[in-house]
Each structure stands twice: as structure tokens, then as C-alpha cells.
N, C-alpha and C. Protein backbone atom coordinates (compact mmCIF):
# COMPACT_ATOMS: atom_id res chain seq x y z
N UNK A 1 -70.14 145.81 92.75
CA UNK A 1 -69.47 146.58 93.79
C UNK A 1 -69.93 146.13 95.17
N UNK A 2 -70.88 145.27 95.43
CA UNK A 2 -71.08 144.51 96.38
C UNK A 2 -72.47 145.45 97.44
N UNK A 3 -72.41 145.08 98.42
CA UNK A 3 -73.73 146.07 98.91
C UNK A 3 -73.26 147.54 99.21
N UNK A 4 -72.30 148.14 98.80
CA UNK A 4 -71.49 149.68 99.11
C UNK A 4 -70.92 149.83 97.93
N UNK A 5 -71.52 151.07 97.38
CA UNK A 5 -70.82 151.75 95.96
C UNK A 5 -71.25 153.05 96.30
N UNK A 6 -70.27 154.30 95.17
CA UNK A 6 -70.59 155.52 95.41
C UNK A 6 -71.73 155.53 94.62
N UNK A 7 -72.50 154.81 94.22
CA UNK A 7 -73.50 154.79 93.09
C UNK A 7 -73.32 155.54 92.00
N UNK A 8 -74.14 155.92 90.83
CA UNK A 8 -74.32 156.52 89.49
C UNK A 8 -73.53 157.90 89.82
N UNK A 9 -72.14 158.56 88.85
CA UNK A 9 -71.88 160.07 88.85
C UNK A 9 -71.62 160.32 90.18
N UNK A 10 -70.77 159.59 91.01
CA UNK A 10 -70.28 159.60 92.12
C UNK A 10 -69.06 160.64 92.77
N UNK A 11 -68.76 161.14 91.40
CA UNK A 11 -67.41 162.08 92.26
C UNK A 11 -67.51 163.15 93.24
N UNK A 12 -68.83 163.49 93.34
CA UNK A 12 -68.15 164.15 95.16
C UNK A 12 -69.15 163.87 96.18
N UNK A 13 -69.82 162.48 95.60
CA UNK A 13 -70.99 161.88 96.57
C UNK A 13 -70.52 161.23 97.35
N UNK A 14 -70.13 162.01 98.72
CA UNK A 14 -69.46 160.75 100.07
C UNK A 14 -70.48 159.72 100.21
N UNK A 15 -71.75 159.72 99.96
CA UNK A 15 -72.81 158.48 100.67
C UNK A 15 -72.13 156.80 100.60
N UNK A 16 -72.66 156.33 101.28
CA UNK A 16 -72.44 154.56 100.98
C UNK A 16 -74.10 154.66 100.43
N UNK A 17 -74.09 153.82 99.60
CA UNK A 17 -75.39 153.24 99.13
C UNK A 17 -75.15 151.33 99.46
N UNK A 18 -76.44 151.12 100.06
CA UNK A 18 -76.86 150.19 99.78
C UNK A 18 -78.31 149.80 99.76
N UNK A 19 -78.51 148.55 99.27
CA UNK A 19 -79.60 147.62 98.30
C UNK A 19 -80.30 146.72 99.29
N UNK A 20 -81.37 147.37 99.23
CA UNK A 20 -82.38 146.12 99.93
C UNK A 20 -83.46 145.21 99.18
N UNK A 21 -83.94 144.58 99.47
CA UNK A 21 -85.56 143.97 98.53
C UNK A 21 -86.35 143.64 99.76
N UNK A 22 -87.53 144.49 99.85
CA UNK A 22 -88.62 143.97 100.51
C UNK A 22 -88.90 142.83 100.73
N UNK A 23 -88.89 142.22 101.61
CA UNK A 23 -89.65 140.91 101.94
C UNK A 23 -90.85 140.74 101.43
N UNK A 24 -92.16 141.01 101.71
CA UNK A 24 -93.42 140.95 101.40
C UNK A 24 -93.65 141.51 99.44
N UNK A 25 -92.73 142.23 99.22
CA UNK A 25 -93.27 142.68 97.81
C UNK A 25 -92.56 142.44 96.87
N UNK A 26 -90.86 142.02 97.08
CA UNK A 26 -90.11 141.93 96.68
C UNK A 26 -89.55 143.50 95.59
N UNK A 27 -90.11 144.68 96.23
CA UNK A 27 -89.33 145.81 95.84
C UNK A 27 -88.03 145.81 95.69
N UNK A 28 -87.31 146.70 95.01
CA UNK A 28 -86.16 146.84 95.31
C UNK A 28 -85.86 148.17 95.60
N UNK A 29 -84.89 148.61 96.63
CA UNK A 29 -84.94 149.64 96.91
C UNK A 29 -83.39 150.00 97.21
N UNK A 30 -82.48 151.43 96.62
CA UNK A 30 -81.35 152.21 97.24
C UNK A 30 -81.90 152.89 98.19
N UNK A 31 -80.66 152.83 99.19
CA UNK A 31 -80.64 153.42 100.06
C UNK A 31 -79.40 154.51 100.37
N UNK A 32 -79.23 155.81 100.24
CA UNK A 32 -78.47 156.22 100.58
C UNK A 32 -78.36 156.69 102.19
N UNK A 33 -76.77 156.58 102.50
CA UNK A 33 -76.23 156.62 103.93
C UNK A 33 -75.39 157.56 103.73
N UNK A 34 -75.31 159.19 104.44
CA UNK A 34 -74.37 159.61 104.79
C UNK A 34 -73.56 159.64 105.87
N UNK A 35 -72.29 159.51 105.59
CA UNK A 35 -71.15 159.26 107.14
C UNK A 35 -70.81 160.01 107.53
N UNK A 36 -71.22 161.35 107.08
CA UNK A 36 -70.94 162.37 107.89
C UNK A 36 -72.34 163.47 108.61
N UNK A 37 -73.23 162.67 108.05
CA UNK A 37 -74.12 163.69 108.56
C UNK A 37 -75.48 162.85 109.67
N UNK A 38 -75.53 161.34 108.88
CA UNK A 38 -76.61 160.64 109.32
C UNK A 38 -76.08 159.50 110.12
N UNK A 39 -74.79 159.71 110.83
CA UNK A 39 -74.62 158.71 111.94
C UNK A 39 -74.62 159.36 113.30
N UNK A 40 -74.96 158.38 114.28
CA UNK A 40 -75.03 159.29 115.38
C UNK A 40 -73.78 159.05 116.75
N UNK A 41 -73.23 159.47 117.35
CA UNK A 41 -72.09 159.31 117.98
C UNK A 41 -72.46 158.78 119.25
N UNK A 42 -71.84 157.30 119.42
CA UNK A 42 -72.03 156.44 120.73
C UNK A 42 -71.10 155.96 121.80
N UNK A 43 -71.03 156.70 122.88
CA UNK A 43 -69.96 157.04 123.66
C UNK A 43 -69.83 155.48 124.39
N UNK A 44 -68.66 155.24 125.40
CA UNK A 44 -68.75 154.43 126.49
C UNK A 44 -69.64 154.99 128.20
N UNK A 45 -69.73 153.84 128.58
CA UNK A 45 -70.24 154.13 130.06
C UNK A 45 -69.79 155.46 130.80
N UNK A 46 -68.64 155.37 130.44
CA UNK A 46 -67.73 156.01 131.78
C UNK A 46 -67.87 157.33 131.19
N UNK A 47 -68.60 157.79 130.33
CA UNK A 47 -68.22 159.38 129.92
C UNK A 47 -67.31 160.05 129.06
N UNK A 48 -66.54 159.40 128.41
CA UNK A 48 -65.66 159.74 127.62
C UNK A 48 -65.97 160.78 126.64
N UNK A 49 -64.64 161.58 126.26
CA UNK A 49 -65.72 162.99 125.32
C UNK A 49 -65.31 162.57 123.96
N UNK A 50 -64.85 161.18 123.51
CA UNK A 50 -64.65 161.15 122.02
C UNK A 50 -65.48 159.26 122.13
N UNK A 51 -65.83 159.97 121.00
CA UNK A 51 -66.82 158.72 120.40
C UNK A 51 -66.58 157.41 120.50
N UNK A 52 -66.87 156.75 121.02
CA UNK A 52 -66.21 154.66 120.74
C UNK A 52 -66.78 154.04 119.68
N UNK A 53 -67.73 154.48 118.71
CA UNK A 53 -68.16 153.95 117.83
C UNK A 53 -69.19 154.95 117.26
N UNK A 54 -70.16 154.23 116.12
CA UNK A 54 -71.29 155.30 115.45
C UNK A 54 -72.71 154.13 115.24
N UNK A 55 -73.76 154.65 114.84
CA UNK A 55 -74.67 154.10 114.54
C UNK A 55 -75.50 154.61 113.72
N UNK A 56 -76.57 153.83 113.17
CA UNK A 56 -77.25 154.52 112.06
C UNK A 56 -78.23 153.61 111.82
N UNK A 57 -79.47 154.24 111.92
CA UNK A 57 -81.02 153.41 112.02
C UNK A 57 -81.60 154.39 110.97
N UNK A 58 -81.85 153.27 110.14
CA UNK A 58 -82.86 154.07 108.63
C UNK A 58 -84.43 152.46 108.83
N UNK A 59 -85.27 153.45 108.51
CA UNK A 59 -86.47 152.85 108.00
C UNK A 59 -87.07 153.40 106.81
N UNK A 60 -86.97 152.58 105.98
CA UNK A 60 -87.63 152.92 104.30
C UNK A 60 -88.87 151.97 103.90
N UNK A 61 -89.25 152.70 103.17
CA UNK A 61 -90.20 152.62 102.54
C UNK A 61 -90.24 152.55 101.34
N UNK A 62 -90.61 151.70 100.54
CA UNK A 62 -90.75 151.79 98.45
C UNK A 62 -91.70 152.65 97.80
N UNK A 63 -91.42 153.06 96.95
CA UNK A 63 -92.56 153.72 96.08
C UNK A 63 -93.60 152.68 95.64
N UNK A 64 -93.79 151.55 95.17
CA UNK A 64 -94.62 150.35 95.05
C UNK A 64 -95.12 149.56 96.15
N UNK A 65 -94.63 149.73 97.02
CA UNK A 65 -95.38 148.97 98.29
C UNK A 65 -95.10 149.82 99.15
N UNK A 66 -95.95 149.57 100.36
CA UNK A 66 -95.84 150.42 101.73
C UNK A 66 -95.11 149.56 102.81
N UNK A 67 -94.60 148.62 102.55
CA UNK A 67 -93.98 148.06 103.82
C UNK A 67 -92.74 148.20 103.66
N UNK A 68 -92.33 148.68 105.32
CA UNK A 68 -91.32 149.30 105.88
C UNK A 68 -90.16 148.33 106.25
N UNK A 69 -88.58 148.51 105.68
CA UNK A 69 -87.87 147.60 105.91
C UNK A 69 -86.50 148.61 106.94
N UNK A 70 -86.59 148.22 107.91
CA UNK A 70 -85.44 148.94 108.96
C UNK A 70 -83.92 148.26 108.92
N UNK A 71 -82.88 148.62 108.66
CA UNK A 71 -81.85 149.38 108.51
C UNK A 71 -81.05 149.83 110.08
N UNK A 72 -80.33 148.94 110.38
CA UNK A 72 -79.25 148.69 111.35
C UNK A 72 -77.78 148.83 110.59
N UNK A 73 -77.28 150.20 111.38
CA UNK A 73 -75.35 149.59 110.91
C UNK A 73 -74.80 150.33 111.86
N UNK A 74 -73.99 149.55 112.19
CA UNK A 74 -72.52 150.23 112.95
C UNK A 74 -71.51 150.18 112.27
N UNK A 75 -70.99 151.49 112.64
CA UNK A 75 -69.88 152.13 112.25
C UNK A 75 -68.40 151.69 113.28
N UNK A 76 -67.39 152.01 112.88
CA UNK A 76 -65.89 152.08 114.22
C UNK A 76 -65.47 153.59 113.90
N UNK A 77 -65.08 153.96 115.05
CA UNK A 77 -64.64 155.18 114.95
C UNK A 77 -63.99 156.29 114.30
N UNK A 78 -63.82 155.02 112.62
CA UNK A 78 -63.42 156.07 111.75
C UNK A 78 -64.28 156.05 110.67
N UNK A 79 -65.67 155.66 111.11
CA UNK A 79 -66.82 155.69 110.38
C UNK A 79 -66.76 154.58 108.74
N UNK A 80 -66.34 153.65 109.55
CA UNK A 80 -66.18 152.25 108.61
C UNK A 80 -67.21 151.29 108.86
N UNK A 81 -67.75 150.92 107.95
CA UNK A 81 -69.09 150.15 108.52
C UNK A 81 -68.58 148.56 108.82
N UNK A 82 -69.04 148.58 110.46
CA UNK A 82 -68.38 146.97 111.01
C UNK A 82 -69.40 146.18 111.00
N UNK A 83 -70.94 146.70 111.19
CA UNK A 83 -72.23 145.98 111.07
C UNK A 83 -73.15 146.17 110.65
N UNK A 84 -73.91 145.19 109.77
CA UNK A 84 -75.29 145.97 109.25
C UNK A 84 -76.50 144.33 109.86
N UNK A 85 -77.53 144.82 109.96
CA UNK A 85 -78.91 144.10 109.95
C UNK A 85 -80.12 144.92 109.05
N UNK A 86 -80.89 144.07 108.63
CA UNK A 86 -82.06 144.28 107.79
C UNK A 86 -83.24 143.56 108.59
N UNK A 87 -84.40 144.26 108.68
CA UNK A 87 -85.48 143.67 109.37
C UNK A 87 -87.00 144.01 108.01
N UNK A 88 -87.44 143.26 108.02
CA UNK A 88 -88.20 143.24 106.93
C UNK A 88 -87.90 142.70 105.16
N UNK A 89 -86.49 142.53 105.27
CA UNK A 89 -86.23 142.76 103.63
C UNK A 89 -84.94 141.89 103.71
N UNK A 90 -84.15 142.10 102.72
CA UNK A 90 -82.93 141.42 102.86
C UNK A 90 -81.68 142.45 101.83
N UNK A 91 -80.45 142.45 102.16
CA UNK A 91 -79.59 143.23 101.36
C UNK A 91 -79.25 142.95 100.27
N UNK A 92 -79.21 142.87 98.88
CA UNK A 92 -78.55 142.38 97.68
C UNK A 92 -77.15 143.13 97.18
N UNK A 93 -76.83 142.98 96.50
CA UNK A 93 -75.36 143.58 95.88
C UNK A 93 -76.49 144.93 94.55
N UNK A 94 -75.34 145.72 94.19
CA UNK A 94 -75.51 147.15 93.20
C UNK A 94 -75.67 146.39 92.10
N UNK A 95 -75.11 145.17 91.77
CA UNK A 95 -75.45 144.36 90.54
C UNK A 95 -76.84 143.91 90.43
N UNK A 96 -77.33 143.61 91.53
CA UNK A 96 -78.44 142.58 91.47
C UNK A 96 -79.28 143.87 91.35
N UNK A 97 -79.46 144.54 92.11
CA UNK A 97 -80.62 146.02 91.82
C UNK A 97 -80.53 146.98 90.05
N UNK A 98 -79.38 147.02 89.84
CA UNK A 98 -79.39 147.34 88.46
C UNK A 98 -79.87 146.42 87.37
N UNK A 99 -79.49 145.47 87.38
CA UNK A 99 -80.20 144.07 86.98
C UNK A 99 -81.19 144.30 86.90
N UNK A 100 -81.80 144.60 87.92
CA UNK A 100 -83.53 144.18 87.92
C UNK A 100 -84.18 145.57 87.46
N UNK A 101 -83.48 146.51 87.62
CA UNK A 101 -84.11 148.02 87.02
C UNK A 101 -84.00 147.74 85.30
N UNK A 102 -83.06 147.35 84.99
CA UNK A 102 -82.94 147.51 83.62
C UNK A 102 -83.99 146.04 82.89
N UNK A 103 -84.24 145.67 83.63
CA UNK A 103 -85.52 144.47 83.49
C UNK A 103 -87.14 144.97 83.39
N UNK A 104 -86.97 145.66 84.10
CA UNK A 104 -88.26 146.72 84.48
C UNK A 104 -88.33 147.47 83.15
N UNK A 105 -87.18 148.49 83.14
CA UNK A 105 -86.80 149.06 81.73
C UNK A 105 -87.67 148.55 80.77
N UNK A 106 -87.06 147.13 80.57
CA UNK A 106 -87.41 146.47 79.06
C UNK A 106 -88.69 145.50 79.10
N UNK A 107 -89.65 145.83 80.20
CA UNK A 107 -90.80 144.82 80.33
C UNK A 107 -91.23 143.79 80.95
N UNK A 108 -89.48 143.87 81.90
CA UNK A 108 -89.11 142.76 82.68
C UNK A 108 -90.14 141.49 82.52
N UNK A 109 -88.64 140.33 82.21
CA UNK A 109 -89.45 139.14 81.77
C UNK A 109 -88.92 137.81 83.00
């Protein structure tokens, strides 16, 4: 499903999820994003009273390692994600993170 799925039992989970892996530890980590609650509304210069875009700054952390990977995205005004950056880590696809859980699962080899 690529780096955005409703993830696992999704029917009335608005979140985007996406997949990072730590740089330094090679964790893997979901991330859930809500679009209606955890973006923040970013006006133009001039004052305008309706939004020109959205944003959304997450910093996470793994349960196996302590280093922190930050989480850049912009949204367009109908809360469609037009940009993302990763600082610390890098994004993978819902395949590649399930993959590697169900590896873990079995003793991962």
C-alpha cells in the first residue's frame, strides 16, 4: 500500500500511517497521523481567515532504541499530503515493515 495505508481493521480509522526505519538502529517504526486533529493550519502573509495549506511535525521514538527520527509533511488545503521529509531515519512502504515484523515473529533470520 506504499508509505500510506489505513493500517490493520481500518474501517473507521481516518489516520494515514506511515513507516519509518531508524537510521542508527535500524528499528522499524508506524507512525500514525491524524488529518483531522494533528495538523496545524498555515495561513498566507496577508492575513487571510482560511487556511493556504497544513503542516505536521512528529518526532518518534522506538521502543528498542532511543533515537529520535523527526517527521515533516505538508498537507494542501484539502488535507492531502503534498510533502513529506524524514530526518534521522528513512520512510519504507507497509510491506516492507510487515515483512520485517513477521520476521521478528519467527526468529527473524
Amino acid at each position: 500500500m506504499g508509505f500510506l495505508g489505513g493500517g490493520p481493521g481500518s474501517g473507521d480509522d481516518r489516520g494515514l500511517y506511515l513507516y519509518v526505519e531508524v537510521e542508527k538502529s535500524g528499528e522499524q517504526i508506524r507512525v500514525r497521523i491524524d488529518p483531522h486533529n494533528d495538523l496545524a493550519q498555515e495561513f498566507d502573509a496577508d492575513g487571510g481567515d482560511r487556511p493556504t495549506h497544513y503542516t505536521c511535525y512528529k518526532e518518534v521514538i522506538g521502543t528498542r532504541s532511543f533515537h529520535p527520527v523527526e517527521i515533516n509533511l505538508e498537507f494542501s488545503r484539502r488535507r492531502q499530503l503534498v510533502s513529506q521529509e524524514v530526518t534521522g531515519g528513512r520512510f519504507i512502504s507497509e510491506d516492507a515493515f510487515y515483512a520485517d515484523a513477521a520476521a521478528d515473529d519467527d526468529g527473524g533470520d
